[in-house]
N, C-alpha and C. Protein backbone atom coordinates (compact mmCIF):
# COMPACT_ATOMS: atom_id res chain seq x y z
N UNK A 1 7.25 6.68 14.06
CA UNK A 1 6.38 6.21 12.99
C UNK A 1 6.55 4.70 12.82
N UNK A 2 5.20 3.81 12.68
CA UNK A 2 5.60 2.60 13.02
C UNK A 2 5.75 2.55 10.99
N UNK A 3 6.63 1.46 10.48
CA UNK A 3 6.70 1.27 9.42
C UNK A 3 5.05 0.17 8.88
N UNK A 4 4.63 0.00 8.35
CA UNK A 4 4.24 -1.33 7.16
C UNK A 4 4.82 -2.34 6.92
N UNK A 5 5.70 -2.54 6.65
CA UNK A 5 6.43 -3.40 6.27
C UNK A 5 7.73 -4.08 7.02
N UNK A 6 8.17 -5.16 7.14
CA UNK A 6 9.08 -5.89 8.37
C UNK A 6 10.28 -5.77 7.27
N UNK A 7 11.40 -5.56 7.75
CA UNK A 7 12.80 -5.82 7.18
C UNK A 7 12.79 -7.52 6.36
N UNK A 8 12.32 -8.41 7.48
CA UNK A 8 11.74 -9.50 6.04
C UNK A 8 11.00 -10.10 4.96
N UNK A 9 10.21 -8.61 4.79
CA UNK A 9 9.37 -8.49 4.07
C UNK A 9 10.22 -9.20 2.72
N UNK A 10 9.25 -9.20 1.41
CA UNK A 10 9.69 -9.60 0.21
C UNK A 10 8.71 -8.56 -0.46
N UNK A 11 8.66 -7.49 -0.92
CA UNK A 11 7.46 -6.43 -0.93
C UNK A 11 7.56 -6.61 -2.65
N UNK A 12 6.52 -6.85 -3.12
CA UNK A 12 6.03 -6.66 -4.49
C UNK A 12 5.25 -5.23 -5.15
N UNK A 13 5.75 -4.53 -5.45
CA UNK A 13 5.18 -3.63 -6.45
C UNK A 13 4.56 -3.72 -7.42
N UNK A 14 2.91 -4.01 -7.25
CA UNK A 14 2.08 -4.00 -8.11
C UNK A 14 1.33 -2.91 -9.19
N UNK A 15 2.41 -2.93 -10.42
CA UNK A 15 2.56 -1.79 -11.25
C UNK A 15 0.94 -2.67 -12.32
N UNK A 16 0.30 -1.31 -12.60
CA UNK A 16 -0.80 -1.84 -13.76
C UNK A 16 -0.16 -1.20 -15.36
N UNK A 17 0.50 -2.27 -16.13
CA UNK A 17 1.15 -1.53 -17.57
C UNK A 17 0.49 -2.24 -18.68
N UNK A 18 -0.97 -2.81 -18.39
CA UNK A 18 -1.77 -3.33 -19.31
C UNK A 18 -2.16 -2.14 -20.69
N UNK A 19 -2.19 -0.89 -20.27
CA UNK A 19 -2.41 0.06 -21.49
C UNK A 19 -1.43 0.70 -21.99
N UNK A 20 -0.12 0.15 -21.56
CA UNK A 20 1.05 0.84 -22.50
C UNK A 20 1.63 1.65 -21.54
N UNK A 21 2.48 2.51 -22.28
CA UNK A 21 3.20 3.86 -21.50
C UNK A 21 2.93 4.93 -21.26
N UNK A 22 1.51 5.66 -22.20
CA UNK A 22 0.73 6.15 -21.62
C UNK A 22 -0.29 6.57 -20.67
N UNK A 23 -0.80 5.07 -20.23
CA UNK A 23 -1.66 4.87 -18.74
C UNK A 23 -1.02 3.59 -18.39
N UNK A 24 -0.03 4.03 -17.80
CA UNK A 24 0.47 2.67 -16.88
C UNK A 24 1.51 4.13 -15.42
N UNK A 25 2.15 3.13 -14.48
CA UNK A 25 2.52 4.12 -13.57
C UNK A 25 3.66 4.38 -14.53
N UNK A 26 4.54 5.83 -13.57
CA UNK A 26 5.76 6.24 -13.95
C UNK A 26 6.23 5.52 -13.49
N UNK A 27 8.00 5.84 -13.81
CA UNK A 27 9.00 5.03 -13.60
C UNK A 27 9.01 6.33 -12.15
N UNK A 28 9.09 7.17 -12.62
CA UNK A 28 9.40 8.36 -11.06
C UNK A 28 8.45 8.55 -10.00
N UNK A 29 7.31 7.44 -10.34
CA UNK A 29 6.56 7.20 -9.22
C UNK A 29 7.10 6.32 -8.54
N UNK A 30 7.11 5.15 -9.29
CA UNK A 30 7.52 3.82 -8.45
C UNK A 30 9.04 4.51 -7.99
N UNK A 31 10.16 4.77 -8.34
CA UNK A 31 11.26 4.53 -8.01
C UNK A 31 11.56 5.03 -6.31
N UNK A 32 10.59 6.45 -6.15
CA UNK A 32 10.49 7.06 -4.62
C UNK A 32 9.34 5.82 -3.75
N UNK A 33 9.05 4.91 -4.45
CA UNK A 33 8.01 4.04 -3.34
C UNK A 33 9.57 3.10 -2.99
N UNK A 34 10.36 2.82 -3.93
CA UNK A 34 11.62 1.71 -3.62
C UNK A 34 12.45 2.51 -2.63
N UNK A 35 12.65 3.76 -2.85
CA UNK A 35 13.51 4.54 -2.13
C UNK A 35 12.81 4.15 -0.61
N UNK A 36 11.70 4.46 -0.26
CA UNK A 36 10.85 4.50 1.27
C UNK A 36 10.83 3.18 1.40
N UNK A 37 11.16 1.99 0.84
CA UNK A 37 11.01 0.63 1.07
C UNK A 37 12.48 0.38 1.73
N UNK A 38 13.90 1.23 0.95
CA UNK A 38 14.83 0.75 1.52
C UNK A 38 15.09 1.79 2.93
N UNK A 39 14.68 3.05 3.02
CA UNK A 39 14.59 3.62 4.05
C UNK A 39 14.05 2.85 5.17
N UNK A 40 13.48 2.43 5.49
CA UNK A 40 12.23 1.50 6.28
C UNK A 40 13.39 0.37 6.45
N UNK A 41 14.28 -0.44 5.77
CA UNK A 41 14.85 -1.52 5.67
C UNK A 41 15.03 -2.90 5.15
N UNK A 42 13.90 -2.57 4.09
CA UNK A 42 13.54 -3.60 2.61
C UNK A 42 14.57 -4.03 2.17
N UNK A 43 15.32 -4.82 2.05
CA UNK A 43 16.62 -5.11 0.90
C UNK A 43 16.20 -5.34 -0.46
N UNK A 44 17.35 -4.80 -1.13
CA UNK A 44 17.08 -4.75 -2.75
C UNK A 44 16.18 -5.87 -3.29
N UNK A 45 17.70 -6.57 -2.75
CA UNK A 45 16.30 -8.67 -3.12
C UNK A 45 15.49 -8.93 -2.84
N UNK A 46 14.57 -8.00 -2.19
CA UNK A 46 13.28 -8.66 -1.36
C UNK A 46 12.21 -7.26 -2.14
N UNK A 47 12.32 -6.61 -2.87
CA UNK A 47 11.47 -5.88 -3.97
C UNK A 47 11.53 -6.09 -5.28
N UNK A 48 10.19 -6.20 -5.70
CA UNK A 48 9.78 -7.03 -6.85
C UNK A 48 9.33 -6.11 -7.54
N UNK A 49 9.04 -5.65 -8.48
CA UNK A 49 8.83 -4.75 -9.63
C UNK A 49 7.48 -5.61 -10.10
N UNK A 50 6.00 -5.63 -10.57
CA UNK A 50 5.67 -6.91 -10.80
C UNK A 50 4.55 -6.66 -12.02
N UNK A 51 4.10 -7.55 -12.86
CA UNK A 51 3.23 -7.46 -13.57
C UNK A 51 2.98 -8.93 -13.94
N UNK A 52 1.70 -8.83 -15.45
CA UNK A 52 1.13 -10.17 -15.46
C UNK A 52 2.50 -10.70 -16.57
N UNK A 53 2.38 -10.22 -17.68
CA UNK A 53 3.45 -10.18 -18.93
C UNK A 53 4.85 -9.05 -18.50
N UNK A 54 5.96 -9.59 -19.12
CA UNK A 54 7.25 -9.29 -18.96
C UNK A 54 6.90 -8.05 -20.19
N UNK A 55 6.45 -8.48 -21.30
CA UNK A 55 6.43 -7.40 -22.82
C UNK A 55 5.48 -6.14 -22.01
N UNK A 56 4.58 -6.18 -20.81
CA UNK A 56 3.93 -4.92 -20.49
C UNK A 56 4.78 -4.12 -20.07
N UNK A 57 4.95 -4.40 -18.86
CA UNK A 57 6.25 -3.89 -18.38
C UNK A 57 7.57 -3.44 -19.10
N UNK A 58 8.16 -3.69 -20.66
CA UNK A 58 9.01 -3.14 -21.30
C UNK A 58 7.93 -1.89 -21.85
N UNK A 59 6.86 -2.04 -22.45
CA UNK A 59 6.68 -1.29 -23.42
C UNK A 59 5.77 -0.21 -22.17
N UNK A 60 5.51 -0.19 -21.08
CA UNK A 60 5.40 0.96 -20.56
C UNK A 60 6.70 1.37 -19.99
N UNK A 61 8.25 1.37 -20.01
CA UNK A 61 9.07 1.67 -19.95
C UNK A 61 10.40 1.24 -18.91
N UNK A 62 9.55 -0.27 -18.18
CA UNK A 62 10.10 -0.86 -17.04
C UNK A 62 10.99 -1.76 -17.92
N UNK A 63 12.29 -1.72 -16.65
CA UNK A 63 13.26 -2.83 -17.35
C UNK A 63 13.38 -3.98 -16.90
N UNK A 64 13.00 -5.36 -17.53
CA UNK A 64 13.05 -6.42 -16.88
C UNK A 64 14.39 -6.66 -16.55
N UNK A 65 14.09 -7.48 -15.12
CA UNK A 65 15.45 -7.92 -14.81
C UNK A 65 14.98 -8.51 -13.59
N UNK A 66 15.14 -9.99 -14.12
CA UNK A 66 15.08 -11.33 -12.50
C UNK A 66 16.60 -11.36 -12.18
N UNK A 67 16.97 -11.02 -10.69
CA UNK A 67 18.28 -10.96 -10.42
C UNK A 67 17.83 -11.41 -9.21
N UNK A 68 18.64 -12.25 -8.38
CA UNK A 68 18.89 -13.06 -7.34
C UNK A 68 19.09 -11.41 -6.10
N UNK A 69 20.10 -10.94 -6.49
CA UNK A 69 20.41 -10.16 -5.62
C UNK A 69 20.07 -8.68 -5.59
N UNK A 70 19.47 -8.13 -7.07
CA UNK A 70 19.02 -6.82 -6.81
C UNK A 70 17.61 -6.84 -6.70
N UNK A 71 16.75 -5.21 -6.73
CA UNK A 71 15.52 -5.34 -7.45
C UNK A 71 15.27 -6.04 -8.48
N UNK A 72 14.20 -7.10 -8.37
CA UNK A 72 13.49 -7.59 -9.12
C UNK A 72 12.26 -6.93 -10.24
N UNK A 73 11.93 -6.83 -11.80
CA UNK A 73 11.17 -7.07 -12.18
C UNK A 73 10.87 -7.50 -13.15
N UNK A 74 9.52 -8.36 -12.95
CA UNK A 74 9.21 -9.09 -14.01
C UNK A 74 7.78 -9.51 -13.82
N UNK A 75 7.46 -10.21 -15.04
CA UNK A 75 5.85 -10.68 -15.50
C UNK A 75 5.56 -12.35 -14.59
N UNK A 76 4.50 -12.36 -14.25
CA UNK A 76 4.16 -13.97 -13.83
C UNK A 76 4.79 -14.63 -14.97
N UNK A 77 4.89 -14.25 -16.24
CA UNK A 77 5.68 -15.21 -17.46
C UNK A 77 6.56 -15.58 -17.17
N UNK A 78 7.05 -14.73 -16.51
CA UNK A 78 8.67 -14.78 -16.31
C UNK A 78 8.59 -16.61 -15.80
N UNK A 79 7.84 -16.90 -14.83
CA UNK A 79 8.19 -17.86 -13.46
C UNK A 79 8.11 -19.03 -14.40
N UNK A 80 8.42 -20.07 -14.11
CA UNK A 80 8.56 -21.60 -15.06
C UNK A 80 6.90 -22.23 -14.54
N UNK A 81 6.38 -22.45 -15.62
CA UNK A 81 5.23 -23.49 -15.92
C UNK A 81 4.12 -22.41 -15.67
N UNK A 82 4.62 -21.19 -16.23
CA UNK A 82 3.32 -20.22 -16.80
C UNK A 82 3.61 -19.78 -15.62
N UNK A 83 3.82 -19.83 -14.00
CA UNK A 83 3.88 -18.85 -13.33
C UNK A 83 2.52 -18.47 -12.13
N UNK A 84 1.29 -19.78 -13.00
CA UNK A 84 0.44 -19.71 -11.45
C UNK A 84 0.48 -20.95 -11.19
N UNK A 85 -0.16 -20.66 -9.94
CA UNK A 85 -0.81 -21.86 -8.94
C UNK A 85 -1.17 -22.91 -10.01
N UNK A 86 -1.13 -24.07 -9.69
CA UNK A 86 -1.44 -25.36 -10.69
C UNK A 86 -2.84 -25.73 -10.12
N UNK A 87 -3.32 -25.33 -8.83
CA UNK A 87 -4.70 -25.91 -8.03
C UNK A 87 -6.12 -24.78 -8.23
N UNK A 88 -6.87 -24.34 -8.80
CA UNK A 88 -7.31 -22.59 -8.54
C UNK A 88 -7.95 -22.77 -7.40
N UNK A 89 -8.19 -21.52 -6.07
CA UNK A 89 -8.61 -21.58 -5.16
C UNK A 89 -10.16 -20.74 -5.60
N UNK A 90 -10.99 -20.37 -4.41
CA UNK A 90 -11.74 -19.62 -4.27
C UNK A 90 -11.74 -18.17 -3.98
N UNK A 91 -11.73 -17.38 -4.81
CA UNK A 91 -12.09 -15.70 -4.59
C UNK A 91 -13.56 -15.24 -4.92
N UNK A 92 -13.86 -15.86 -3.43
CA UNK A 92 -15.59 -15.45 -3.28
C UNK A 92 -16.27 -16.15 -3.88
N UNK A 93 -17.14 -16.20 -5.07
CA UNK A 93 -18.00 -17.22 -6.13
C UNK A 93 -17.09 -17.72 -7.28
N UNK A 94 -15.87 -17.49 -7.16
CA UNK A 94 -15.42 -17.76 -8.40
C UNK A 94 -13.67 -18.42 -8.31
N UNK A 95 -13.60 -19.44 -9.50
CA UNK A 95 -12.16 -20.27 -9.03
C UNK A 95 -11.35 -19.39 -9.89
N UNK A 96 -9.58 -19.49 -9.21
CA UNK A 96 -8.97 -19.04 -10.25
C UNK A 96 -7.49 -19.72 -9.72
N UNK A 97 -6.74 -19.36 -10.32
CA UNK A 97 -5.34 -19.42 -9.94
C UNK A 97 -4.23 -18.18 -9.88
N UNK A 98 -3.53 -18.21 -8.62
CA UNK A 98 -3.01 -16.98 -8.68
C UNK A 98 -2.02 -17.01 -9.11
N UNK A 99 -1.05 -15.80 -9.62
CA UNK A 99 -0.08 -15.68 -9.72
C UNK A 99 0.60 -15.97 -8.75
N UNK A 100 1.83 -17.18 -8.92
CA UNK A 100 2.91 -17.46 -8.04
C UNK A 100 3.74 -16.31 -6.91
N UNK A 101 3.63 -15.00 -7.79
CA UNK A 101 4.48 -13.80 -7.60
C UNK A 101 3.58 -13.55 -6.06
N UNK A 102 2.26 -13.68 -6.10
CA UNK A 102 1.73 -12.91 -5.04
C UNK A 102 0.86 -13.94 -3.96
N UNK A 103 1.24 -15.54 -4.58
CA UNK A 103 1.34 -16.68 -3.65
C UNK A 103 2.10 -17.02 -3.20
N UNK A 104 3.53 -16.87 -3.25
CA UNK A 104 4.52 -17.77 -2.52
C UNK A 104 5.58 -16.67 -2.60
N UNK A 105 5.89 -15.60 -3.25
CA UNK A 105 7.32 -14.81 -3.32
C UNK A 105 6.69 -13.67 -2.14
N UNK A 106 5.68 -12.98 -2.63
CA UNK A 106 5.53 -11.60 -2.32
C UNK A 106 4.81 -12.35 -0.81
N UNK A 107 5.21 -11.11 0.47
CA UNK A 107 4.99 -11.32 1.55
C UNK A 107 3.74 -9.73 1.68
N UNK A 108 4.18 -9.01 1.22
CA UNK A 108 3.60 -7.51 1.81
C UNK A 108 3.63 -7.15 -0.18
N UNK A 109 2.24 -6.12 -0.33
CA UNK A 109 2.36 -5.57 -1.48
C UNK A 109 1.75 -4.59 -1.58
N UNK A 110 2.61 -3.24 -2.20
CA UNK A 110 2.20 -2.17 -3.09
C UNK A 110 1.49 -1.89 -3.96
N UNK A 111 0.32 -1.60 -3.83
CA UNK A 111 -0.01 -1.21 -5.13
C UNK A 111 0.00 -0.72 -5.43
N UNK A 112 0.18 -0.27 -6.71
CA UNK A 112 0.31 0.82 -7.61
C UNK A 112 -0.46 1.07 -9.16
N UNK A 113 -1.39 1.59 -8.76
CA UNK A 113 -2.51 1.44 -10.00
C UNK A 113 -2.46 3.13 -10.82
N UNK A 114 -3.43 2.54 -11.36
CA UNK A 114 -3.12 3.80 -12.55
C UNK A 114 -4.77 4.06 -11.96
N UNK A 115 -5.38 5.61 -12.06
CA UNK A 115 -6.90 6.18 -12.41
C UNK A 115 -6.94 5.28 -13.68
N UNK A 116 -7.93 5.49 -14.12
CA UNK A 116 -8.97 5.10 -15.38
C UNK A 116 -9.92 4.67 -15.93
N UNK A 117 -10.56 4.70 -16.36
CA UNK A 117 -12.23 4.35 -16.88
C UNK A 117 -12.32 3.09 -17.93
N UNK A 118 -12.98 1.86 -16.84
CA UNK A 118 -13.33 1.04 -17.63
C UNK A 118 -14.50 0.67 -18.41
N UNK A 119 -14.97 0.09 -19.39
CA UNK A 119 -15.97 -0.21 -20.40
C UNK A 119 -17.38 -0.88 -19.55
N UNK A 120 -16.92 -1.44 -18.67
CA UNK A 120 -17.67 -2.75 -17.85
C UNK A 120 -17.60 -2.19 -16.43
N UNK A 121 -16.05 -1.90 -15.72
CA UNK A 121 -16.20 -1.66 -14.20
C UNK A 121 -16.40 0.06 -13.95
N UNK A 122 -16.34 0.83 -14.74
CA UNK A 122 -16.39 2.36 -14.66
C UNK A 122 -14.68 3.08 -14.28
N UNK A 123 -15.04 4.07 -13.41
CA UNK A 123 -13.76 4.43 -13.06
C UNK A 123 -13.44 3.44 -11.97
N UNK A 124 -12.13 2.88 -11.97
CA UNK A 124 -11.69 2.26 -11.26
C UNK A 124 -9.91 2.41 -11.04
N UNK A 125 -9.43 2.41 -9.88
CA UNK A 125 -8.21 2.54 -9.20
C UNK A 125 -7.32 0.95 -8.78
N UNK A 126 -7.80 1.17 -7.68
CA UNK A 126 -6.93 -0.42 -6.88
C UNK A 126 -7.26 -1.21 -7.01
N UNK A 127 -8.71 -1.58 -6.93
CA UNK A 127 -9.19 -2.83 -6.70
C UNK A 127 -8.74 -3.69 -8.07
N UNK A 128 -9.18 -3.27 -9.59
CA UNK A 128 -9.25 -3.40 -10.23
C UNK A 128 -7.74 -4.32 -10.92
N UNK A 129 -6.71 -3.56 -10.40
CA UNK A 129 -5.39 -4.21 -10.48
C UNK A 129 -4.88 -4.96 -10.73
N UNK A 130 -5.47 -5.76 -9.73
CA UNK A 130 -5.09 -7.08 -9.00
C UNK A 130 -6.08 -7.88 -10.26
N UNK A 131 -6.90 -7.94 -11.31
CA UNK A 131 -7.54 -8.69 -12.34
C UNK A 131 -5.97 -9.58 -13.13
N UNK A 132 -5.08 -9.44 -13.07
CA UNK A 132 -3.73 -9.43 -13.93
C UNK A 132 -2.63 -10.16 -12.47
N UNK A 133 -3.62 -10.64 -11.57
CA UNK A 133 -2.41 -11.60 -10.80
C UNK A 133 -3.32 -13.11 -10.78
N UNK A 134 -4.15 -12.98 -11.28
CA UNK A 134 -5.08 -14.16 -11.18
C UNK A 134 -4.72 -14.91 -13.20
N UNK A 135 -5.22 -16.14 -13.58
CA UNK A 135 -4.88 -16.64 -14.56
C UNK A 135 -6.39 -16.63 -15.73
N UNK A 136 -7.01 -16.01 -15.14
CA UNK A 136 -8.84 -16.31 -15.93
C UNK A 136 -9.68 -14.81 -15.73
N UNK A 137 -8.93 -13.47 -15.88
CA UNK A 137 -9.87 -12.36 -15.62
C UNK A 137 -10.44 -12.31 -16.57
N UNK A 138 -10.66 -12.99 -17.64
CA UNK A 138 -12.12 -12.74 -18.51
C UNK A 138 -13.18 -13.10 -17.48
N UNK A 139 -13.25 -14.60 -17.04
CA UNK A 139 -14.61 -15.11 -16.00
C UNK A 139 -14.83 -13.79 -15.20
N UNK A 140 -13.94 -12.90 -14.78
CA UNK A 140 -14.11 -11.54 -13.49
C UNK A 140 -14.62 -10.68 -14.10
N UNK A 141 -15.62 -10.64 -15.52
CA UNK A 141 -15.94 -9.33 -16.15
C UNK A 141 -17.57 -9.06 -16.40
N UNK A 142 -18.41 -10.57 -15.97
CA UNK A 142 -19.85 -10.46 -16.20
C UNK A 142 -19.99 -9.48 -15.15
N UNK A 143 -21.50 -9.27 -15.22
CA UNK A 143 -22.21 -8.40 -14.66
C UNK A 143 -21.69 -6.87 -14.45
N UNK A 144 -21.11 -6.53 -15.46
CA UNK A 144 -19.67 -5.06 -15.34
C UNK A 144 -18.92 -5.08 -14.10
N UNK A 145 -18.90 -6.22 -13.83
CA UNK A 145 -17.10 -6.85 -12.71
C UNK A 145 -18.06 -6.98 -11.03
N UNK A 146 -19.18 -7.29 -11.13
CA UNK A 146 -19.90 -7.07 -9.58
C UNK A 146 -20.73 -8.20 -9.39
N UNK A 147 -19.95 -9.34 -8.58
CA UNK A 147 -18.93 -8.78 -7.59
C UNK A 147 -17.82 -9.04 -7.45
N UNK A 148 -17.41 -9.22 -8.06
CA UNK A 148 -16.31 -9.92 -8.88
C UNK A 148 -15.03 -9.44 -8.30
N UNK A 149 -15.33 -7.77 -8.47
CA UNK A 149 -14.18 -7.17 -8.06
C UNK A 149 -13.71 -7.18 -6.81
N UNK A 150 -14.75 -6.96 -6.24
CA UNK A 150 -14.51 -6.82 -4.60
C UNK A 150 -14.62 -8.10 -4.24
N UNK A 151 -14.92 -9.24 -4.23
CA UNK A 151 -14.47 -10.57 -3.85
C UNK A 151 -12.94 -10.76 -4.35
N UNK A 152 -12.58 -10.62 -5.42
CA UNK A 152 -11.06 -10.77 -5.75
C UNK A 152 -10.59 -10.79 -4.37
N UNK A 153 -10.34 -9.07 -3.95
CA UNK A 153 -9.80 -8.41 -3.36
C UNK A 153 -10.12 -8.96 -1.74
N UNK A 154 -11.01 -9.45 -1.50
CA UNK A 154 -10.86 -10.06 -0.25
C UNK A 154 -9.64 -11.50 0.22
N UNK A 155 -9.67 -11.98 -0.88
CA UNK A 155 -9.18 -13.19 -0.78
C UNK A 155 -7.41 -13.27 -0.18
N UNK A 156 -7.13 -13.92 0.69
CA UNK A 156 -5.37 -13.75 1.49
C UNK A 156 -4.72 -13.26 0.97
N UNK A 157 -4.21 -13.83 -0.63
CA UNK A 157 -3.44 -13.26 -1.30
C UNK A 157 -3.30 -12.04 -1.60
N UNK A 158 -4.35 -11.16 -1.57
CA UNK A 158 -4.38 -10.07 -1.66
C UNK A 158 -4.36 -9.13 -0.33
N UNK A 159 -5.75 -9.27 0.05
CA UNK A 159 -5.87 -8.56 1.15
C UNK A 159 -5.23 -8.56 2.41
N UNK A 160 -5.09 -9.96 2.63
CA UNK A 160 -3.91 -9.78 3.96
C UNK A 160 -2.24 -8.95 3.53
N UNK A 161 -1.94 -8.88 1.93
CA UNK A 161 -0.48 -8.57 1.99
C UNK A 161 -0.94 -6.85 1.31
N UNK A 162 -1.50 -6.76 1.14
CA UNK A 162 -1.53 -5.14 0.61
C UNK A 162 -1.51 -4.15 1.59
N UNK A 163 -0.44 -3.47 1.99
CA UNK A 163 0.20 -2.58 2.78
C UNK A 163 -0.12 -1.49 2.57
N UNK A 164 -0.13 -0.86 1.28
CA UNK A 164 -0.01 0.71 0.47
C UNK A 164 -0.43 0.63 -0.46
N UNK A 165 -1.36 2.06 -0.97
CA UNK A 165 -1.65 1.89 -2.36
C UNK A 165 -1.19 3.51 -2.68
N UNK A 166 -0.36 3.62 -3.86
CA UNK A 166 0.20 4.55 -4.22
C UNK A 166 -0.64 4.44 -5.51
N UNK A 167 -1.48 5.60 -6.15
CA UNK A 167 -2.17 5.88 -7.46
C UNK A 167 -0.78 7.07 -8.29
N UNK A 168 -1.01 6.83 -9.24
CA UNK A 168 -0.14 7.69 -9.93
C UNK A 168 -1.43 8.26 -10.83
């Protein structure tokens, strides 16, 4: 079985905990995606736990913790000077700035989205996710997110490093 992911990977786990602890992933989802990351040959330090805010991630039940040497997780807040890009690039018709976490740390990424029904994009899974690594997803919401969404998702940062998508 060929793996996904290279032993020098830096693999980010892209958890969605924007609606709390009720619709955000489990903790016993993610923890068997870390288990198959170190099986494969991921080192602790090189998996990221990740979200936009550090407070999402507590209050759906994740424990922050930036550590040099273990699993990592934490919010783009976490990173010094807000945590994105200072330049915004292009994702399709529209500028933004990405999160640092999934410009310069994360090499390969997990996603890990929650089902659920949005107001504007309908039911939506993966794509949708990734609205919370960028610094301006209000601009990503005219026209009920089209095309907004699927341009996101083309752009390097994303699409070249997204390996797996695990739905809980």
């Amino acid at each position: 079985m060929v793996s996904h992911f290279k032993l020098n990977d830096v693999v980010g786990l892209k958890v969605n905990c924007l609606s709390g602890k009720t619709i955000s992933p489990h903790i016993a989802v993610v923890e068997p995606i870390i288990q198959g990351l170190k099986l494969v040959g991921v080192k602790d330090k090189n998996i990221i736990i990740f979200e936009q805010f550090n407070r999402d991630l507590e209050t759906a039940g994740f424990r922050v913790w930036p550590t040099p040497e273990g699993i990592g997780c934490f919010g783009t807040d976490e990173l010094p000077g807000g945590g994105y890009e200072a330049e915004p690039q292009l994702a399709g018709s529209m500028g933004t700035c990405f999160s640092k976490i999934v410009s310069r740390l994360c090499t390969a990424i997990v996603n890990v989205p929650v089902l659920k029904d949005h107001d504007l994009a309908g039911i939506n899974v993966a794509t949708k996710n990734f609205f919370c690594v960028i610094h301006n997803p209000n601009k990503y919401h005219g026209n009920n997110c089209n095309p907004f969404v699927a341009e996101l998702n083309t752009h390097p940062c994303i699409a070249d490093k997204v390996r797996l998508i695990v739905c809980d």
